[in-house]
Protein backbone atom coordinates (compact mmCIF):
# COMPACT_ATOMS: atom_id res chain seq x y z
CA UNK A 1 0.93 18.72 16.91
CA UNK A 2 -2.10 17.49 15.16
CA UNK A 3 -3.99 14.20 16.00
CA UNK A 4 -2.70 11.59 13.58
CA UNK A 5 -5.57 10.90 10.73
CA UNK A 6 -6.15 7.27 10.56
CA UNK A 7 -6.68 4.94 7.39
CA UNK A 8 -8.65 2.20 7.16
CA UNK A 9 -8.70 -0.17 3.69
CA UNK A 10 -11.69 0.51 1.87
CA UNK A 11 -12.80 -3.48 1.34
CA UNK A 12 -14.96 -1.94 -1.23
CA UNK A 13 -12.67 -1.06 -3.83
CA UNK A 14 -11.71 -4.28 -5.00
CA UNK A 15 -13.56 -7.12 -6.54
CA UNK A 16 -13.21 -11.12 -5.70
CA UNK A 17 -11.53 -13.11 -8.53
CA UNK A 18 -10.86 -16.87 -9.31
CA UNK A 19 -7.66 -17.75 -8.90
CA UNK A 20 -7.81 -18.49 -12.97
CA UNK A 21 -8.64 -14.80 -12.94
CA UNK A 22 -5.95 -13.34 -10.86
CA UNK A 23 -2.84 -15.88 -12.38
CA UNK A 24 -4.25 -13.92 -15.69
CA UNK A 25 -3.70 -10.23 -14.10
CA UNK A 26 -0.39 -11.31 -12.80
CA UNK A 27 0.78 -12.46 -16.07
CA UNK A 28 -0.55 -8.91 -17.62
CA UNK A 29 2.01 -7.30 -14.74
CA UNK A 30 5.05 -9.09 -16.00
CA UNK A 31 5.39 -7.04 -19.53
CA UNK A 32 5.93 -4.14 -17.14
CA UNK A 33 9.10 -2.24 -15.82
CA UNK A 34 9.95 -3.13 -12.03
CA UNK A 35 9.52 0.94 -11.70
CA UNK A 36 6.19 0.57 -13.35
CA UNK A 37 5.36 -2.29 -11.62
CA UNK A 38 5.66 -0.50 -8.06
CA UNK A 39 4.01 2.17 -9.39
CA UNK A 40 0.97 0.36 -9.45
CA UNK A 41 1.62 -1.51 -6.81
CA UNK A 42 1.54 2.21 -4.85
CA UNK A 43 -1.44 3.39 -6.83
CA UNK A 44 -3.19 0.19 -6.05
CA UNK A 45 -2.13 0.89 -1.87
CA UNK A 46 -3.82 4.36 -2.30
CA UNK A 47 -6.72 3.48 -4.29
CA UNK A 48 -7.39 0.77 -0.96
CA UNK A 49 -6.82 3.05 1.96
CA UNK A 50 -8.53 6.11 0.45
CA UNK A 51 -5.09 8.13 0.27
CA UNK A 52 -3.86 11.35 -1.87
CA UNK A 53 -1.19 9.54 -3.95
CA UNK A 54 0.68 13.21 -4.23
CA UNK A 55 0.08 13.26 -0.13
CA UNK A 56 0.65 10.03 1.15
CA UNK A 57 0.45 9.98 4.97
CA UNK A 58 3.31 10.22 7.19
CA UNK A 59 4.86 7.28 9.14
CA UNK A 60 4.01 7.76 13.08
CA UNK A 61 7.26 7.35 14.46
CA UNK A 62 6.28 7.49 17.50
CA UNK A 63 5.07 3.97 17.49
CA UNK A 64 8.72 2.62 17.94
CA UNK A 65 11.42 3.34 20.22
CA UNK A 66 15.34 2.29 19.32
CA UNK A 67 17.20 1.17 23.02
CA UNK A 68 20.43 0.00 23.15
CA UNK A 69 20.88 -3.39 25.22
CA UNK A 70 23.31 -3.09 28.16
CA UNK A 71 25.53 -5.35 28.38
């Protein structure tokens, strides 16, 4: 199996706002879909970790085990 590639937020891609500013984007957001809403919301994810958006990265599920508690 191949090592897992790892992501890191690009802290670049964004830009500080006012919070005037960003109440203003957030009320652009609202004449949208909920589908169109969390596709930007994904594009917006990909755009800050540096991801394909057609080949988002896998979950590592090897990070977490299930156990059943004994009783």
């Amino acid at each position: 199996m191949a090592a897992p590639q790892t992501y890191r937020m690009d802290k670049t891609a964004f830009r500080l706002q006012t919070v005037e500013e960003a109440d203003e984007a957030m009320r652009n957001y609202h004449n949208h879909s909920i589908k169109e809403r969390l596709e930007i919301a994904f594009y917006l994810t990909s755009v800050a970790y540096k991801f394909d958006m057609n080949n988002p990265p896998r979950m590592d599920k090897t990070a977490f085990c299930i156990k059943k508690h004994e009783e």
